[in-house]
PDB file of N, CA and C in Angstrom:
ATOM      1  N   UNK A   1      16.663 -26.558  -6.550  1.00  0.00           N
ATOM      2  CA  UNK A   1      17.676 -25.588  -6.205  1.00  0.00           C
ATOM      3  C   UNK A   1      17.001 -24.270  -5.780  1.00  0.00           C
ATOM      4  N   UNK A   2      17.725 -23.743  -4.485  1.00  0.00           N
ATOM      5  CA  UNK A   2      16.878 -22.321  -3.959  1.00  0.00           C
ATOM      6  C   UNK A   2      17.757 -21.264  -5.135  1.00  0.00           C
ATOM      7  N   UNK A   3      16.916 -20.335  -5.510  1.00  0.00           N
ATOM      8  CA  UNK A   3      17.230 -19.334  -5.865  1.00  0.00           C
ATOM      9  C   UNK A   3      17.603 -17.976  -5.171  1.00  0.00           C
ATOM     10  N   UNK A   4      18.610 -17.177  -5.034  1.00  0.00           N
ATOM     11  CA  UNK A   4      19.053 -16.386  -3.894  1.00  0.00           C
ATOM     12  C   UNK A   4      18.751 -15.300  -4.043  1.00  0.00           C
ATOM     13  N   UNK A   5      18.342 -14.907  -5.432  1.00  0.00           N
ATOM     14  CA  UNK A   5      17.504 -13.596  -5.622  1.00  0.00           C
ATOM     15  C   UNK A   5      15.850 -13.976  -5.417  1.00  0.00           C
ATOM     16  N   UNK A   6      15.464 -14.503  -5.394  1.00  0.00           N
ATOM     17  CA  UNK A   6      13.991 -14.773  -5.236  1.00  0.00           C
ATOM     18  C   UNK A   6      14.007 -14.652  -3.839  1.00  0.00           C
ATOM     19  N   UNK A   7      14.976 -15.508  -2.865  1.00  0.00           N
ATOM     20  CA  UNK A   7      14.629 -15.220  -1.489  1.00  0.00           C
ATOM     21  C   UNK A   7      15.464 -13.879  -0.974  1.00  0.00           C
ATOM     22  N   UNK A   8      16.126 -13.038  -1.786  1.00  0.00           N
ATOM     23  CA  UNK A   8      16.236 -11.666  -0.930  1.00  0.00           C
ATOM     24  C   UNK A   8      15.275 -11.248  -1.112  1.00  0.00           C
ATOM     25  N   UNK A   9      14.492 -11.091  -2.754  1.00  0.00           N
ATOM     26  CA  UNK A   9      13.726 -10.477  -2.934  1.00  0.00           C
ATOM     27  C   UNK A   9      12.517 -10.374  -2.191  1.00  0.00           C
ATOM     28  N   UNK A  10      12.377 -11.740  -1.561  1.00  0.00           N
ATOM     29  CA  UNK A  10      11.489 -11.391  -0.556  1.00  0.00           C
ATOM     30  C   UNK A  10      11.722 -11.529   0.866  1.00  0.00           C
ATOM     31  N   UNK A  11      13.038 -11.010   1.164  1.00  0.00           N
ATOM     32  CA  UNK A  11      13.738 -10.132   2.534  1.00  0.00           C
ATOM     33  C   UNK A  11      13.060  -9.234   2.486  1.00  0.00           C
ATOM     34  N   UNK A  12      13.393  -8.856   1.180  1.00  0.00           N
ATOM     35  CA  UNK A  12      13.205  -6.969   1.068  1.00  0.00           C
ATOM     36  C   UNK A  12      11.711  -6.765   1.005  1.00  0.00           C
ATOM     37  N   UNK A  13      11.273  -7.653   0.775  1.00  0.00           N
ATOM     38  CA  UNK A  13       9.551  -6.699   0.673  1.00  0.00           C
ATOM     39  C   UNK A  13       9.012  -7.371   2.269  1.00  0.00           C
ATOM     40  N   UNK A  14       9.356  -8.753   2.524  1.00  0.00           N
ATOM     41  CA  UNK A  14       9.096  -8.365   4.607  1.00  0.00           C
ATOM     42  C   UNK A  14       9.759  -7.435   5.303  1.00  0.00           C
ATOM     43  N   UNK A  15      10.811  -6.855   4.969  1.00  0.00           N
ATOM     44  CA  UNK A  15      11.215  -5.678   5.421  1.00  0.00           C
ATOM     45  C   UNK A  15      10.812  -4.379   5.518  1.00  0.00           C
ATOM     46  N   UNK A  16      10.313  -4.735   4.124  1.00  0.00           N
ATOM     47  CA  UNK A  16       9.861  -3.044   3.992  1.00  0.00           C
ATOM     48  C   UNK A  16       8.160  -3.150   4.252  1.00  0.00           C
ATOM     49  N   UNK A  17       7.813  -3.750   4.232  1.00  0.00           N
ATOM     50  CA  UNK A  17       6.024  -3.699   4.868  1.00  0.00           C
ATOM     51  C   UNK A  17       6.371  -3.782   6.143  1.00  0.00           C
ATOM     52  N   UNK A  18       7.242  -4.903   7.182  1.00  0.00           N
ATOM     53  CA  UNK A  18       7.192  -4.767   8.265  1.00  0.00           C
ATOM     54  C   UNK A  18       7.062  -2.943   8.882  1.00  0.00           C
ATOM     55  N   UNK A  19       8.760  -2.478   8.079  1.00  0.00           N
ATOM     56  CA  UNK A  19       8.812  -0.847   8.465  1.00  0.00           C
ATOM     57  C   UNK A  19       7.760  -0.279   8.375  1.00  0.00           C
ATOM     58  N   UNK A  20       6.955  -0.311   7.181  1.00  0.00           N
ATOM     59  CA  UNK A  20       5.830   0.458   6.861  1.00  0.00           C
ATOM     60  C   UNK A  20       4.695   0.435   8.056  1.00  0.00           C
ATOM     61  N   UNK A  21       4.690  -0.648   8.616  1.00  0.00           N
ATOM     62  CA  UNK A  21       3.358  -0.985   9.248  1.00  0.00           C
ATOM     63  C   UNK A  21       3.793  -0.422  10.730  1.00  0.00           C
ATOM     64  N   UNK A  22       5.356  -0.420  10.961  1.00  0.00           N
ATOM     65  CA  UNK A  22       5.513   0.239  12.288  1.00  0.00           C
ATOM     66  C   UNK A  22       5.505   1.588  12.266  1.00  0.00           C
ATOM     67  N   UNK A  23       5.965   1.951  11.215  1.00  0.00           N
ATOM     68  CA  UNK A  23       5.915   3.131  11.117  1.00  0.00           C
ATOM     69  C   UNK A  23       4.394   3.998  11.274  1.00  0.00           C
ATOM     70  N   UNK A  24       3.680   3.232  10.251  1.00  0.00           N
ATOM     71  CA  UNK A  24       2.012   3.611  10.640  1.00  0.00           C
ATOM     72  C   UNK A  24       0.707   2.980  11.511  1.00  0.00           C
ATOM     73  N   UNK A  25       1.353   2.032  12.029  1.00  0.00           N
ATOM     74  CA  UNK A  25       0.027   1.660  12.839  1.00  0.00           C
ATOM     75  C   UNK A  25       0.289   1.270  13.860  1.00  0.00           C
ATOM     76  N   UNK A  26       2.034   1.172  14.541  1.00  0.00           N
ATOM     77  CA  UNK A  26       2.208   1.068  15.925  1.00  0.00           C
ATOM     78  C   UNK A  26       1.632   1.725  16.603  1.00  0.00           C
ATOM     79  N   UNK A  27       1.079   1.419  17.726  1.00  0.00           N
ATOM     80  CA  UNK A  27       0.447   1.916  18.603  1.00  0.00           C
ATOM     81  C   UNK A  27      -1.348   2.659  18.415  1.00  0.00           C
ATOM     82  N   UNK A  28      -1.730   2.311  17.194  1.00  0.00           N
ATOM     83  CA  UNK A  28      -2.921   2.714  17.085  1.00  0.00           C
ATOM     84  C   UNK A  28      -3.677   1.763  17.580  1.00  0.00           C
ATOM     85  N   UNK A  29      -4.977   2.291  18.308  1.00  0.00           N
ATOM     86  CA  UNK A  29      -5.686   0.756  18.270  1.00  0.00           C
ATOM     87  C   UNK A  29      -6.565   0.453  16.929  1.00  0.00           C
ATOM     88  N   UNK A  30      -6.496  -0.745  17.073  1.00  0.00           N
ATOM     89  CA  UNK A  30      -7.620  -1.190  16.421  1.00  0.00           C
ATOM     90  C   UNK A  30      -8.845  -0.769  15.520  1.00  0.00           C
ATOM     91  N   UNK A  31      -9.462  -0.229  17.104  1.00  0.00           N
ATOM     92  CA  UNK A  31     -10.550   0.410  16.663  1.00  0.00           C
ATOM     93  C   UNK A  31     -10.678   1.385  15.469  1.00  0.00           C
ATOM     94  N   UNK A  32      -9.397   2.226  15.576  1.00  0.00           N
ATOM     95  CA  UNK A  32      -8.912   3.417  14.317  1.00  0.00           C
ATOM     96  C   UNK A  32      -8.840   2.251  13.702  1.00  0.00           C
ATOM     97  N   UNK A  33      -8.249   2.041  13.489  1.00  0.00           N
ATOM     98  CA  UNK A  33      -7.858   1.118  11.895  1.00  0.00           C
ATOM     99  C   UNK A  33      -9.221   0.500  11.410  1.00  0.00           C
ATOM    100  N   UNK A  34     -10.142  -0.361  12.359  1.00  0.00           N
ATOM    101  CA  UNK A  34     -10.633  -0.834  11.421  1.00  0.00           C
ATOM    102  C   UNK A  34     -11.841   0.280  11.028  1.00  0.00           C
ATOM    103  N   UNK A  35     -11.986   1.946  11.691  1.00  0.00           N
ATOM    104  CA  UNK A  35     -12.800   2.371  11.359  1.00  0.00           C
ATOM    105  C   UNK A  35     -12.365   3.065  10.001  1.00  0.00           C
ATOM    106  N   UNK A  36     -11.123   2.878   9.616  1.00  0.00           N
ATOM    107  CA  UNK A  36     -11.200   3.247   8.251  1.00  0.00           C
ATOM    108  C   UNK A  36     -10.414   2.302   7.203  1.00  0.00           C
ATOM    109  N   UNK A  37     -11.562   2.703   6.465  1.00  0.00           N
ATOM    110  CA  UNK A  37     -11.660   1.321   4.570  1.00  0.00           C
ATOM    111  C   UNK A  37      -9.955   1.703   4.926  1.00  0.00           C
ATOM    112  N   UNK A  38      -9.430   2.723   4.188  1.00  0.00           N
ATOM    113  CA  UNK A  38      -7.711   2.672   3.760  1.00  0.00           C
ATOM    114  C   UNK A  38      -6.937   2.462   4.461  1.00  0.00           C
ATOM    115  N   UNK A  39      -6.711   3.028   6.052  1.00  0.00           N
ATOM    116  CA  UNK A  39      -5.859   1.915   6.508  1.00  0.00           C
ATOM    117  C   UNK A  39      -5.818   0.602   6.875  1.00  0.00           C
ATOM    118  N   UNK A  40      -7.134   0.190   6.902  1.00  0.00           N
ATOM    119  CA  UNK A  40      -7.260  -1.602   7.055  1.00  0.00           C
ATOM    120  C   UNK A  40      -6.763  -2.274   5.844  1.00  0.00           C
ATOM    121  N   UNK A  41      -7.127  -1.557   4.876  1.00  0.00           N
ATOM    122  CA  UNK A  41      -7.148  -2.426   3.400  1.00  0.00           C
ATOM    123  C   UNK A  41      -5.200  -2.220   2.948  1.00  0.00           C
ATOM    124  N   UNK A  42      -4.662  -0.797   3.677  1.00  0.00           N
ATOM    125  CA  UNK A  42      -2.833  -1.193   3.609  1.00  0.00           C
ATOM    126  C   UNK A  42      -2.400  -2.004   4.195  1.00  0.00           C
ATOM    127  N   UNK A  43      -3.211  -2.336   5.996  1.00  0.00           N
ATOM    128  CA  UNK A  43      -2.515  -2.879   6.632  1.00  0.00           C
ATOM    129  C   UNK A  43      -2.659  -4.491   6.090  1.00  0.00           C
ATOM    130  N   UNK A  44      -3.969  -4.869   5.637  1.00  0.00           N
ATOM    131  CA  UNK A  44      -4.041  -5.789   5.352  1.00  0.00           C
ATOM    132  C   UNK A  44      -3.453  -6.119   4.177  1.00  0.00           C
ATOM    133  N   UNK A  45      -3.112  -6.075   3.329  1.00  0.00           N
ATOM    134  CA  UNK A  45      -2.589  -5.759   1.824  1.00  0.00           C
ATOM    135  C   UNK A  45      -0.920  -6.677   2.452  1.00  0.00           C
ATOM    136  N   UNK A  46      -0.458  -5.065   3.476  1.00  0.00           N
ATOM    137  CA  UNK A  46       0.997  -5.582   4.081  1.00  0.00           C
ATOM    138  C   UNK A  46       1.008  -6.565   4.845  1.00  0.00           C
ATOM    139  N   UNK A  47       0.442  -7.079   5.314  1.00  0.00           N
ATOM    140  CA  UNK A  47       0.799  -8.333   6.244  1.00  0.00           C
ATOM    141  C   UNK A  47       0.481 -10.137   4.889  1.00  0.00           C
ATOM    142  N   UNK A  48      -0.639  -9.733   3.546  1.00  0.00           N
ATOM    143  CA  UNK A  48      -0.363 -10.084   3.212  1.00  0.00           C
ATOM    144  C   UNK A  48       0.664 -10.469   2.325  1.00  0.00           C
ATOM    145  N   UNK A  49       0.893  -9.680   1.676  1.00  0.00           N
ATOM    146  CA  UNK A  49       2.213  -9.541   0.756  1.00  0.00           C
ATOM    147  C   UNK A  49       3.606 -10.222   1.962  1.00  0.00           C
ATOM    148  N   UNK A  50       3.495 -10.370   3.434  1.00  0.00           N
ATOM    149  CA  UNK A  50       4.784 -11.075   4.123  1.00  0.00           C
ATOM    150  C   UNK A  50       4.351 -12.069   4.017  1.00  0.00           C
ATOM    151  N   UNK A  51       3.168 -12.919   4.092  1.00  0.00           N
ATOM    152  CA  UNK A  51       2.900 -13.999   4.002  1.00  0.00           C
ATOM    153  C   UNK A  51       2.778 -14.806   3.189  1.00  0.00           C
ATOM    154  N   UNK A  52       2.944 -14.140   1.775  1.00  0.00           N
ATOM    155  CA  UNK A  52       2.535 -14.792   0.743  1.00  0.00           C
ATOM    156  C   UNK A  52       3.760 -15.800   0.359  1.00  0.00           C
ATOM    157  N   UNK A  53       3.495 -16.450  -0.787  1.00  0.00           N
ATOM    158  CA  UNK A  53       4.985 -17.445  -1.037  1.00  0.00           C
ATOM    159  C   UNK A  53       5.508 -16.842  -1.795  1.00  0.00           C
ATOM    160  N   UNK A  54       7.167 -16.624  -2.222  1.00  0.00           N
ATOM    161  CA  UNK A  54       7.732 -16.686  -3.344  1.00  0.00           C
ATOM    162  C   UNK A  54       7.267 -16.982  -4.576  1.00  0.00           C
TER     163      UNK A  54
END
């Protein structure tokens, strides 16, 4: 049986990293990001936390 709070719960956190990540790294290149440890290590952090499983 799916549980319906487990899968909003993770609506809401691809939601809110997606925002986060547009909010801060649209349009940067690359190059910025990976020249610094802290925003690579948020961005990466956020894209994992969408990918991860329930």
């Amino acid at each position: 049986m799916i549980d319906r709070d487990i899968i909003e719960a993770k609506f809401d956190i691809i939601e809110r990293n997606l925002k986060f990540i547009q909010e801060n790294y649209s349009g940067m290149p690359p190059e910025e990001i990976e020249a610094s440890y802290k925003d690579s290590q948020a961005l990466k952090f956020s894209l994992f936390e969408i990918v991860e499983p329930a």
